[in-house]
N, C-alpha and C. Protein backbone atom coordinates (compact mmCIF):
# COMPACT_ATOMS: atom_id res chain seq x y z
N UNK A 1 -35.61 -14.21 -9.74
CA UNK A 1 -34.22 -14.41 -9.37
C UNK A 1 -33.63 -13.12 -8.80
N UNK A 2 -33.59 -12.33 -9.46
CA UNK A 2 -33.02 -10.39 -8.72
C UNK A 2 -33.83 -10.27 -7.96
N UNK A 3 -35.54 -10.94 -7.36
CA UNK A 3 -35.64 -10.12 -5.95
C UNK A 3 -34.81 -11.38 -4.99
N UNK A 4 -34.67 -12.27 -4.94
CA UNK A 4 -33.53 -13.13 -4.10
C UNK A 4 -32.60 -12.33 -3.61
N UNK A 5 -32.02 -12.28 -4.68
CA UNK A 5 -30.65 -10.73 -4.28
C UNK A 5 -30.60 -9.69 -4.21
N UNK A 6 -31.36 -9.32 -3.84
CA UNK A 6 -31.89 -7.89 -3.31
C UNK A 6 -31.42 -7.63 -1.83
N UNK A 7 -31.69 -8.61 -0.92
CA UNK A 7 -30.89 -8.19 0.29
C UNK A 7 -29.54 -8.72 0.16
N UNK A 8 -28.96 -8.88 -0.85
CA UNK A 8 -27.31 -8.90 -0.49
C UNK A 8 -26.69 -7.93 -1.17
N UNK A 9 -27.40 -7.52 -1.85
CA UNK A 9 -26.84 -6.46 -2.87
C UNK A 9 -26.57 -5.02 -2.61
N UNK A 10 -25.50 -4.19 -2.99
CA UNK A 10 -25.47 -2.82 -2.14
C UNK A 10 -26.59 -1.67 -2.94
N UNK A 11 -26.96 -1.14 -2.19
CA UNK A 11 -28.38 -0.42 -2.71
C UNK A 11 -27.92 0.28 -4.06
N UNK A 12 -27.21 0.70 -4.59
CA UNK A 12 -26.69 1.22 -6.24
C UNK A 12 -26.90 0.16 -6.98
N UNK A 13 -26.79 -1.30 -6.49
CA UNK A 13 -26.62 -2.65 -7.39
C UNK A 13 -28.18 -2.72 -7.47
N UNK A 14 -29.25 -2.38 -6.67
CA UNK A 14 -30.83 -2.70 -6.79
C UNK A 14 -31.42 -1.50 -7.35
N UNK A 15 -30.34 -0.45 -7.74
CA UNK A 15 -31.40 0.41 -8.86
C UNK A 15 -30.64 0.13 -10.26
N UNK A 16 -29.72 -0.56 -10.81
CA UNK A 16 -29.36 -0.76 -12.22
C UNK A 16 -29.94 -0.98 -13.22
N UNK A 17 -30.06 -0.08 -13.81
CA UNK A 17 -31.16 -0.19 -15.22
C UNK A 17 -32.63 0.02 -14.25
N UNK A 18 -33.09 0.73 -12.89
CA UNK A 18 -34.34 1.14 -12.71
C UNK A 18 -34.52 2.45 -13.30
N UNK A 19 -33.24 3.63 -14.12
CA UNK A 19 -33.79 4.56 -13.72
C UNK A 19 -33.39 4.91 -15.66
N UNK A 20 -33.42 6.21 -15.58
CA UNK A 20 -32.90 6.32 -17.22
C UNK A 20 -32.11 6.57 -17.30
N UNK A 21 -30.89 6.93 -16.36
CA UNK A 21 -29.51 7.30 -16.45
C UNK A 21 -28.69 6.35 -17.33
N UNK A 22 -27.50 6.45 -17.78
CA UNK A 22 -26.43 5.37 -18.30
C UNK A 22 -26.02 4.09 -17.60
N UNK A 23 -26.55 2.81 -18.30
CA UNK A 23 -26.45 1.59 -17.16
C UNK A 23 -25.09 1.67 -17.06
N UNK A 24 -24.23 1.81 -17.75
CA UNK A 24 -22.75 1.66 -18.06
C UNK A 24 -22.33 2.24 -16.34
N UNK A 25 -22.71 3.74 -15.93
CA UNK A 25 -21.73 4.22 -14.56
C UNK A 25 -22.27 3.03 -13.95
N UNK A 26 -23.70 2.87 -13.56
CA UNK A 26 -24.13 2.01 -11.94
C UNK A 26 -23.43 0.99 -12.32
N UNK A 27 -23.57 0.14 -13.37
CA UNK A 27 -22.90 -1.14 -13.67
C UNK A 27 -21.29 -0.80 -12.77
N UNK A 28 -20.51 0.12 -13.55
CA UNK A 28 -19.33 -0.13 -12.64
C UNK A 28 -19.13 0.68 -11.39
N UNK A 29 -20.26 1.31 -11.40
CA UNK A 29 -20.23 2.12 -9.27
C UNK A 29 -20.70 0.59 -8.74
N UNK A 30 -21.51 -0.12 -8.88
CA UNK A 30 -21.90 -1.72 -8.24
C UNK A 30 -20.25 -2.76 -8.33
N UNK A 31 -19.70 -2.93 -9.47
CA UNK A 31 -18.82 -3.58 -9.25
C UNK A 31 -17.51 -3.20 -8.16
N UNK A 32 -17.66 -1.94 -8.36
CA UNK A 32 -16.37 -1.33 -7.77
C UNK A 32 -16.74 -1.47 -5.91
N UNK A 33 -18.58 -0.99 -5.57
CA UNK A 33 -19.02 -1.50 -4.22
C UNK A 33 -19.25 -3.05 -4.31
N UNK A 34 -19.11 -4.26 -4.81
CA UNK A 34 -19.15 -5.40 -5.02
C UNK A 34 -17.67 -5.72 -4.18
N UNK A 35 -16.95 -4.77 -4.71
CA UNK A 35 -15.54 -5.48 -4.36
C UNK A 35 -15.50 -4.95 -2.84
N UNK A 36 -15.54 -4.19 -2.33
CA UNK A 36 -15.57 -3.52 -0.93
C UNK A 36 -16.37 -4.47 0.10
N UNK A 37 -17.00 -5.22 -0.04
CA UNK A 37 -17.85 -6.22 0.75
C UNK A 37 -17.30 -6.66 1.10
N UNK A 38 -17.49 -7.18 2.74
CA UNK A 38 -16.64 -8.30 3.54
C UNK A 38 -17.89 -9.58 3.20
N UNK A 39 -17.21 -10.79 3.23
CA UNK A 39 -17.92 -12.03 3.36
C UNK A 39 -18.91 -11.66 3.89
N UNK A 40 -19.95 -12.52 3.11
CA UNK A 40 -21.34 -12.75 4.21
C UNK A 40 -21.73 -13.78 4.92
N UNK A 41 -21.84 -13.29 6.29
CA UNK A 41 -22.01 -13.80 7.30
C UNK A 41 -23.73 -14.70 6.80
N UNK A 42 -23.84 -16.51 6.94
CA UNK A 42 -24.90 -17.22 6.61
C UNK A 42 -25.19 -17.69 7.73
N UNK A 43 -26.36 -17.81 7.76
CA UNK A 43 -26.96 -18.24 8.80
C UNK A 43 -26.81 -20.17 8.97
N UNK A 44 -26.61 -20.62 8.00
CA UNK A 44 -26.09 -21.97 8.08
C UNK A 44 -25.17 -22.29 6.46
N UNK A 45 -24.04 -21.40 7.17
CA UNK A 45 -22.71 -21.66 6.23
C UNK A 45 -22.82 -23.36 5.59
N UNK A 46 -22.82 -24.34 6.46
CA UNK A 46 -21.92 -25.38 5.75
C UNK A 46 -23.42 -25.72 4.60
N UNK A 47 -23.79 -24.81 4.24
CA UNK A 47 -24.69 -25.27 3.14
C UNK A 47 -24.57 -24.38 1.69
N UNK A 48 -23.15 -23.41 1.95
CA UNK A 48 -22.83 -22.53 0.91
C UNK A 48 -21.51 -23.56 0.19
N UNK A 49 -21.69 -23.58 -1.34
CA UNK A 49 -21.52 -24.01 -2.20
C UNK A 49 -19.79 -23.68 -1.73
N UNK A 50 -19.10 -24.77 -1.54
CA UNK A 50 -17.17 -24.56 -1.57
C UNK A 50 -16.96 -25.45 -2.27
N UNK A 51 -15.67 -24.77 -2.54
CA UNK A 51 -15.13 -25.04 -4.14
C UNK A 51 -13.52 -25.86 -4.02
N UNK A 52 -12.93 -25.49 -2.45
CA UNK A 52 -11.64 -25.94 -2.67
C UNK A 52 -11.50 -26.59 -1.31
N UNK A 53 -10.68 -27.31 -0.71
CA UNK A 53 -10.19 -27.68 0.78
C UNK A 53 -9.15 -28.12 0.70
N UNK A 54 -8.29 -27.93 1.99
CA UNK A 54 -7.00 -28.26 2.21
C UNK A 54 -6.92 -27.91 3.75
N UNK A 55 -5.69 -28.68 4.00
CA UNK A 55 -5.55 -28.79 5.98
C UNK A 55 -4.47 -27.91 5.89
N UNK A 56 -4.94 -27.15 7.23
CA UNK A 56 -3.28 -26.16 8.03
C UNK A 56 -2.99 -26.36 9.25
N UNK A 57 -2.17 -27.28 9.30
CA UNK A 57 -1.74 -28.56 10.43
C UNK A 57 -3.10 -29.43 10.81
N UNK A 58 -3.52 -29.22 12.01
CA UNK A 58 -4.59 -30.04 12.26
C UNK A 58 -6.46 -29.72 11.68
N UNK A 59 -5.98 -28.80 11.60
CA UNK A 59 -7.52 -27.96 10.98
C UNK A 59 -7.90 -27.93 9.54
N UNK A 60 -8.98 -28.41 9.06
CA UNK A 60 -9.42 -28.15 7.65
C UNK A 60 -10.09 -26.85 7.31
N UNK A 61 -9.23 -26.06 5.82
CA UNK A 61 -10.22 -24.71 5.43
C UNK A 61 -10.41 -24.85 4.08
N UNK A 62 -12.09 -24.49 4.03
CA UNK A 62 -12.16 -24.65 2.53
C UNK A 62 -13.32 -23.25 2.32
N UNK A 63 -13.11 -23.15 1.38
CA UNK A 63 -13.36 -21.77 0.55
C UNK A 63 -14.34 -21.93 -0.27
N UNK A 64 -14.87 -20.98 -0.74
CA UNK A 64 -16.33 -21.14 -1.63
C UNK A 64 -17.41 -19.60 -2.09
N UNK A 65 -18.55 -19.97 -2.41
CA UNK A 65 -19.16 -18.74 -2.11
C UNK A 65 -19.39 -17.79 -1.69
N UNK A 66 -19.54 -16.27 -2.01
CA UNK A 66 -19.93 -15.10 -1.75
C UNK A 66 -18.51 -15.03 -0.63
N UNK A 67 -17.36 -15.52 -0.12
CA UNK A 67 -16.00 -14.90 -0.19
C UNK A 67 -16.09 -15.66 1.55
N UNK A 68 -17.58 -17.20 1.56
CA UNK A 68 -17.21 -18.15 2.56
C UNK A 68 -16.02 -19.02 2.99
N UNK A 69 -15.35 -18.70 3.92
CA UNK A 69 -14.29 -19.69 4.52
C UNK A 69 -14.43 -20.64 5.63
N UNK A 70 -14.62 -21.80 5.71
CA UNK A 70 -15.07 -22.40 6.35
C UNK A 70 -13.70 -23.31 7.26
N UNK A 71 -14.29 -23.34 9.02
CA UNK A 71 -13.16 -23.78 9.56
C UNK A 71 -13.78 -25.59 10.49
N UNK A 72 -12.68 -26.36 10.53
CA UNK A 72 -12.88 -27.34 11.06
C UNK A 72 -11.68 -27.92 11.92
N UNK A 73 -11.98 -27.72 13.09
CA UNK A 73 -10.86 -28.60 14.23
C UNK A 73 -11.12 -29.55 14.49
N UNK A 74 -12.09 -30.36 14.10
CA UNK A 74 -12.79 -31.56 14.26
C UNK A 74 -12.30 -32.53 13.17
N UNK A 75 -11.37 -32.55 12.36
CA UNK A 75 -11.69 -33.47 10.90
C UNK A 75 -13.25 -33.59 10.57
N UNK A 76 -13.44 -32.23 10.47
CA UNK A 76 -14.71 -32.54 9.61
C UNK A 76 -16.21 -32.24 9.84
N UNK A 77 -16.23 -33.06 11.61
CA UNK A 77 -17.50 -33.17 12.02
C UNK A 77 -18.58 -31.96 12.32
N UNK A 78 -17.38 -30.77 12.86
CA UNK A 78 -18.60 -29.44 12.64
C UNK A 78 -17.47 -28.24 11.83
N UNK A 79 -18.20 -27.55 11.46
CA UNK A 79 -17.44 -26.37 10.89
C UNK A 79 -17.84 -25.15 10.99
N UNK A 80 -17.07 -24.23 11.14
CA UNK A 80 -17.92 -22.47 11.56
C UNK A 80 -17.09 -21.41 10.56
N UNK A 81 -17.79 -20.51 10.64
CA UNK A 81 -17.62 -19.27 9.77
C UNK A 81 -16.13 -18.56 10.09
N UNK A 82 -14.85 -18.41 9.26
CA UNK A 82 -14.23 -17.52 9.53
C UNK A 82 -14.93 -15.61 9.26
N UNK A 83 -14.89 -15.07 10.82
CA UNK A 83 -15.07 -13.58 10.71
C UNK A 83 -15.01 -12.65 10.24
N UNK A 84 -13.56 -12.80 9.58
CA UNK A 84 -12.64 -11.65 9.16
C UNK A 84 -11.93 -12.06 7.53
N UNK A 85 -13.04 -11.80 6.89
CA UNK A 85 -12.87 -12.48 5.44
C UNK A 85 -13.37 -10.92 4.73
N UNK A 86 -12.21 -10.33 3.66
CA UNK A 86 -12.57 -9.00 3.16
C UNK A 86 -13.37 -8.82 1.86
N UNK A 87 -14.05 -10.20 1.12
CA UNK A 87 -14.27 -9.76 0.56
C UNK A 87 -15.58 -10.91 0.14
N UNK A 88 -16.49 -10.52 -0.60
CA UNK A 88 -17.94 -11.26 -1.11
C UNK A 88 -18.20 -12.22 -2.38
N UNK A 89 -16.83 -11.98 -2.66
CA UNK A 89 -16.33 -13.12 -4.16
C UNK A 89 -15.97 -13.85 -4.18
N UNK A 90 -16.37 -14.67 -5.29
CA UNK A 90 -16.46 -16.40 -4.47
C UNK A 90 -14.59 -16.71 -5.23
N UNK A 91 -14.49 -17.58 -3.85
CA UNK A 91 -12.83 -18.04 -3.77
C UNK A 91 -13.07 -19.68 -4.06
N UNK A 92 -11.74 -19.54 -4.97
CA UNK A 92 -11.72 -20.99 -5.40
C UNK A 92 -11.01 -22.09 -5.34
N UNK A 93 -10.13 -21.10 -4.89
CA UNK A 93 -8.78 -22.42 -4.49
C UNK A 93 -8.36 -21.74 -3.01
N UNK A 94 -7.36 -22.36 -1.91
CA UNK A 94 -6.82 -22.11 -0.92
C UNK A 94 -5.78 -23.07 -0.62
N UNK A 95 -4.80 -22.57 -0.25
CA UNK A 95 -3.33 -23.55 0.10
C UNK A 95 -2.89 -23.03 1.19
N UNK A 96 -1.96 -24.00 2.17
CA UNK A 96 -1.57 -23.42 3.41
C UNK A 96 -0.13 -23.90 3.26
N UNK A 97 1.02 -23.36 3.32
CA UNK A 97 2.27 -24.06 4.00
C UNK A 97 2.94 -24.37 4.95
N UNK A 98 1.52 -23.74 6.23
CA UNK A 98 2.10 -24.66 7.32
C UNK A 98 0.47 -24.52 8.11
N UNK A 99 0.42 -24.99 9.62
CA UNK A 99 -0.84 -24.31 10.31
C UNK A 99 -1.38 -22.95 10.68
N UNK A 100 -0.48 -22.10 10.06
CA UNK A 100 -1.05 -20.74 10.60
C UNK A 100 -1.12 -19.84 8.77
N UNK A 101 -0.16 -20.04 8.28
CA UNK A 101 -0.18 -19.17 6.07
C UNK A 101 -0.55 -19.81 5.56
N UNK A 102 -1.67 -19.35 4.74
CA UNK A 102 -2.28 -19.55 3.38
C UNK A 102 -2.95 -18.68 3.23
N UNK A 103 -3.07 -18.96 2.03
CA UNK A 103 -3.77 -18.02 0.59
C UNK A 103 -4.83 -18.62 0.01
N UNK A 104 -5.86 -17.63 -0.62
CA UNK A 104 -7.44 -17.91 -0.84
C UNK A 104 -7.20 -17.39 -2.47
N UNK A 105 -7.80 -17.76 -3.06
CA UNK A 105 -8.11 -16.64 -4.67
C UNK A 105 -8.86 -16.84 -5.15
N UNK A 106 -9.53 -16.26 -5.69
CA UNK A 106 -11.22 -16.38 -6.60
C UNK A 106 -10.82 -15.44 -8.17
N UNK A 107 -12.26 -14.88 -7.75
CA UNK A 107 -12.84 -14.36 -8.93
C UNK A 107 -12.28 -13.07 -9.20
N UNK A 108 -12.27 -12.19 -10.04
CA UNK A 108 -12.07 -10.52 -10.12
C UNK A 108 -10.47 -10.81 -9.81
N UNK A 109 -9.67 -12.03 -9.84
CA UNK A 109 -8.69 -12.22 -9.38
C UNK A 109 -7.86 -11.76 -7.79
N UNK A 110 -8.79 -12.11 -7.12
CA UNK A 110 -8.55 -11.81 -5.82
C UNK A 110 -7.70 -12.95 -5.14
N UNK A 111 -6.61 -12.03 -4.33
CA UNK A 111 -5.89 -13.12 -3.63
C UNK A 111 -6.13 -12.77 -1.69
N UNK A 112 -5.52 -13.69 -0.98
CA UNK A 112 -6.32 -13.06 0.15
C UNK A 112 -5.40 -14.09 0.84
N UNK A 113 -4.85 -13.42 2.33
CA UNK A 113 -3.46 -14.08 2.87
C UNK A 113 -4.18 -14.88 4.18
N UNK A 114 -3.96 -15.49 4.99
CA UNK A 114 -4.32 -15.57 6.41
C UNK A 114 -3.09 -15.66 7.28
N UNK A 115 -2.38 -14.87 8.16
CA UNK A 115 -1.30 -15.53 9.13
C UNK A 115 -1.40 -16.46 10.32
N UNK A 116 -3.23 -16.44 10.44
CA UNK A 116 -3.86 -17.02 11.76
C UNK A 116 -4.70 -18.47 12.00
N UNK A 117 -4.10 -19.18 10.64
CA UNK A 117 -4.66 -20.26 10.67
C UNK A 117 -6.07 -20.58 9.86
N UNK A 118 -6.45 -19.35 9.38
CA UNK A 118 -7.80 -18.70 8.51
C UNK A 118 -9.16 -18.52 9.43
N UNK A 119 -8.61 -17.97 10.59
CA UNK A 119 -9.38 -16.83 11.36
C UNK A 119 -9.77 -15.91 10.67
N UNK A 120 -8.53 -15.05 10.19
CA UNK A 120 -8.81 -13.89 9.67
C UNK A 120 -7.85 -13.71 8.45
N UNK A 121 -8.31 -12.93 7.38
CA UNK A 121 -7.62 -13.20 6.19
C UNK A 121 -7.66 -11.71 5.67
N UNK A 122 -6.40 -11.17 4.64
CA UNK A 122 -5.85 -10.29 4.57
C UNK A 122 -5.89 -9.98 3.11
N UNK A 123 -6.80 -8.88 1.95
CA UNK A 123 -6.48 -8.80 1.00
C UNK A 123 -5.07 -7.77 0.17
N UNK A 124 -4.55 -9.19 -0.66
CA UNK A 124 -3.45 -8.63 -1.39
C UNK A 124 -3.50 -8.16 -2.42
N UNK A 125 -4.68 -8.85 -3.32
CA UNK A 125 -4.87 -8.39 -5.06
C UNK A 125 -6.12 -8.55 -4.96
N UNK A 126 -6.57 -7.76 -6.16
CA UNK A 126 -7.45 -7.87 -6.41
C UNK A 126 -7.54 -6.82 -7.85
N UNK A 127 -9.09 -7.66 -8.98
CA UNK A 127 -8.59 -6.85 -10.35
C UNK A 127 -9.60 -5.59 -10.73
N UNK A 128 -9.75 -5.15 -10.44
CA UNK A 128 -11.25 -4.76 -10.87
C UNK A 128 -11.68 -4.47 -12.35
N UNK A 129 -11.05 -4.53 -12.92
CA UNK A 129 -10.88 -3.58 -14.90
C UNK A 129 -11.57 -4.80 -14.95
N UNK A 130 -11.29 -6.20 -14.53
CA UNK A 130 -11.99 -7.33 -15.62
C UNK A 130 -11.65 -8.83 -14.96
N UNK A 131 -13.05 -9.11 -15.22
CA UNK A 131 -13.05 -10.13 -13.82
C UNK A 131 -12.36 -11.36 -14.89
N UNK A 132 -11.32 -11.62 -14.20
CA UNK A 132 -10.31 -12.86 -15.05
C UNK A 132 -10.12 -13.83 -13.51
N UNK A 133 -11.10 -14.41 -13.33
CA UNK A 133 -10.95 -15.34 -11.90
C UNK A 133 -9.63 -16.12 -11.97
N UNK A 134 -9.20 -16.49 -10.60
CA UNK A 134 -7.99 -17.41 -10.15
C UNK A 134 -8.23 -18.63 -9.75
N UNK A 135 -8.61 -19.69 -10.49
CA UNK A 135 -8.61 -20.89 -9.92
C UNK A 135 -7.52 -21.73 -9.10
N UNK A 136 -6.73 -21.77 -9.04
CA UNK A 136 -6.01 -22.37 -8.47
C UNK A 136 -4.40 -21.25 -7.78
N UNK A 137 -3.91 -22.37 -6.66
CA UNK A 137 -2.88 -21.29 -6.07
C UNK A 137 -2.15 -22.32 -5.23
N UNK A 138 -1.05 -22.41 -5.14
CA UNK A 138 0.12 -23.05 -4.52
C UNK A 138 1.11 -22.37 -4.08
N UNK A 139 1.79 -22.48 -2.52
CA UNK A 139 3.03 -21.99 -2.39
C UNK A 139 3.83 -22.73 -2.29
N UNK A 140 5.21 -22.93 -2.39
CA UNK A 140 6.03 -23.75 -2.17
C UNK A 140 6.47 -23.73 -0.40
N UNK A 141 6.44 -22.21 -0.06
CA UNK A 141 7.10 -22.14 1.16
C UNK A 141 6.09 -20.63 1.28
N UNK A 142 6.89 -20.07 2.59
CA UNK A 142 6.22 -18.64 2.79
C UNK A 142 6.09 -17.22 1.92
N UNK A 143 7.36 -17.79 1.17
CA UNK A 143 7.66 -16.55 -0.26
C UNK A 143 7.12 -17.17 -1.51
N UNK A 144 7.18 -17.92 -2.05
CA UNK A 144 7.28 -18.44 -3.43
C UNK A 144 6.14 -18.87 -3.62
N UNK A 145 5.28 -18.57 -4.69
CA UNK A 145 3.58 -18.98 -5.00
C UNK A 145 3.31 -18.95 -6.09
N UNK A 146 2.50 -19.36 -6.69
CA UNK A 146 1.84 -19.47 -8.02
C UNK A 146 0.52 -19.17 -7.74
N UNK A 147 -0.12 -18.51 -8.84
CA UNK A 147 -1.84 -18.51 -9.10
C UNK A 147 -2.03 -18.89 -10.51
N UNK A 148 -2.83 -19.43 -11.14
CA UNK A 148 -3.21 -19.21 -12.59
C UNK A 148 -5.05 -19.44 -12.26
N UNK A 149 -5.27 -19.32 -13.46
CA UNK A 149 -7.01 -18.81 -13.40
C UNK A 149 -7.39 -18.65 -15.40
N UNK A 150 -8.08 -18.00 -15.71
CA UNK A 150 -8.61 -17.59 -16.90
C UNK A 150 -7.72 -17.18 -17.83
N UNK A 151 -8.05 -17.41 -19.41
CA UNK A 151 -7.28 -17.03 -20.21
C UNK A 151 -5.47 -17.26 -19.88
N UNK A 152 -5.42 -18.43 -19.57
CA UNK A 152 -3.95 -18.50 -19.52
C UNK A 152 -3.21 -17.17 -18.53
N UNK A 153 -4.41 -17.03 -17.30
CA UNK A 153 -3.52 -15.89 -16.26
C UNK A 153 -2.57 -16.74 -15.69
N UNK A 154 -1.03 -16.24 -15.24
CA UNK A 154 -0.19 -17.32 -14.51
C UNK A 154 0.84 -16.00 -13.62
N UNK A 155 0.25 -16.16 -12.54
CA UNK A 155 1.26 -15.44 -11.79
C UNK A 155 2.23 -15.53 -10.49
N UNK A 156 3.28 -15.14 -10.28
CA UNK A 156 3.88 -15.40 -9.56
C UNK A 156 4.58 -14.61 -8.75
N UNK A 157 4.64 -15.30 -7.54
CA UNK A 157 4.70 -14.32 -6.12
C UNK A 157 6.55 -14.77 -5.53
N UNK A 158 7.40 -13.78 -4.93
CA UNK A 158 8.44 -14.01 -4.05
C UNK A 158 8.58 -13.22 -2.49
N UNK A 159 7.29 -12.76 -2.79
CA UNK A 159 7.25 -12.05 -1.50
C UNK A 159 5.79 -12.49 -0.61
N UNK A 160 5.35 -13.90 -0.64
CA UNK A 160 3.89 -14.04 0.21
C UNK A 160 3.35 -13.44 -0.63
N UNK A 161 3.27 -13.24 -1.76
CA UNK A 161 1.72 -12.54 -2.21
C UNK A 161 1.61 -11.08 -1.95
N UNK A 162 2.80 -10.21 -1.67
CA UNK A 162 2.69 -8.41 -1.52
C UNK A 162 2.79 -7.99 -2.66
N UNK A 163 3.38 -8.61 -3.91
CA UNK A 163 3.74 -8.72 -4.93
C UNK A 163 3.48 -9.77 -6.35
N UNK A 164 2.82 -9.68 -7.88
CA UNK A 164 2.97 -10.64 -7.76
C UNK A 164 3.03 -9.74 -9.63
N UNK A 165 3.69 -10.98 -10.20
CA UNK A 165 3.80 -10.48 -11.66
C UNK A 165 3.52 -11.87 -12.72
N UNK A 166 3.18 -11.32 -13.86
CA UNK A 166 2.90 -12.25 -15.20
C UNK A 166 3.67 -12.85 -15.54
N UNK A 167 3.30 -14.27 -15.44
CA UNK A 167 4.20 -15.02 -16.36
C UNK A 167 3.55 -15.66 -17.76
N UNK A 168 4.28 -15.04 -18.75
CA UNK A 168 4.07 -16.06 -19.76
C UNK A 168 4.31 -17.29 -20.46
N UNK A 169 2.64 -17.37 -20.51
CA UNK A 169 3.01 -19.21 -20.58
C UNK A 169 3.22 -19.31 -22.04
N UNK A 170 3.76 -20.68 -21.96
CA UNK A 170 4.56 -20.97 -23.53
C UNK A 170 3.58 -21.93 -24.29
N UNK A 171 3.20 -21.47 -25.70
CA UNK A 171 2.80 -22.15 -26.65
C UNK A 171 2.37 -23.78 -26.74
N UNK A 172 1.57 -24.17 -26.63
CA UNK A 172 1.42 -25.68 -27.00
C UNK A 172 2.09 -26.17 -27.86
N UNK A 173 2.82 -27.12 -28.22
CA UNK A 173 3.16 -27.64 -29.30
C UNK A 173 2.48 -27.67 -30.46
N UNK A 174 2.96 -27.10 -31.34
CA UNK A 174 2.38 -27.20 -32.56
C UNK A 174 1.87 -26.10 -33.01
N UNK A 175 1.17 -25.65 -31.98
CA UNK A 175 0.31 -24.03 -31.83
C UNK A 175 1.01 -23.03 -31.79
């Protein structure tokens, strides 16, 4: 399984635990170059594992693996690689509020903007201390958004996502 990923991996991530040094630094010199990765470019994308879809006006984008965004002007029938995707972590949800804004979020809690219809996409957050992924994300309009994800994360945006702070969620009944 690790020689598979060997060519995607940044060369600090393929000596971890080869040498006798402390796994503890490479472990987080790899995560910290983990996060610096732009999407990887596949040689036949529509066969990488996506996780979310939604339309921005006439076009479908859906999100997925290793930080894949996938585009369709066709309803469907073919789909191609967005270019300009900043990062290699897999995204799990995506929402648009009109044909040109939306937002992507994954794992390590990464959020990620597009103004271009999801040509090209723009990172806003991202966690690195501790990967608490973002499953899901909604805006109401161009300012106002929600993310939640792991451990009861719930956050919320009034500025597009330049900004975004904790909300705490309230108790279950009973609990």
């Amino acid at each position: 399984m690790a020689v598979a990923l060997l060519p995607i991996l940044p060369a600090s991530a393929q000596l971890v635990g080869a040498g006798g040094g402390g796994a503890g630094g490479d472990v987080a010199k790899f995560v910290k170059e983990l996060h610096q990765l732009p999407a990887m470019h596949l040689a036949s994308p529509t066969r990488a594992g996506m996780l979310s879809a939604t339309s921005a006006g006439k076009r479908l984008v859906a999100v997925g693996d290793h930080g894949t965004v996938l585009l369709s002007d066709d309803d469907g029938k073919t789909w191609r690689q967005a270019h300009d995707v900043p990062t290699r972590l897999m995204l799990t949800s995506v929402c648009f509020v009109d044909d040109m804004r939306g937002w992507a979020v994954g794992h390590w809690g990464v959020v990620l903007h597009t103004e271009d219809g999801g040509d090209s996409w723009k990172l806003l957050r991202q966690d690195t201390s501790v990967d608490q992924p973002l499953f899901s994300v909604y805006f109401m309009d161009r300012n106002q958004g929600w993310a939640v994800g792991l451990w009861s994360l719930a956050l919320r945006t009034s500025d597009g996502g330049s900004h975004w702070t904790s909300v705490k969620m309230p108790a279950p009944p009973g609990g």
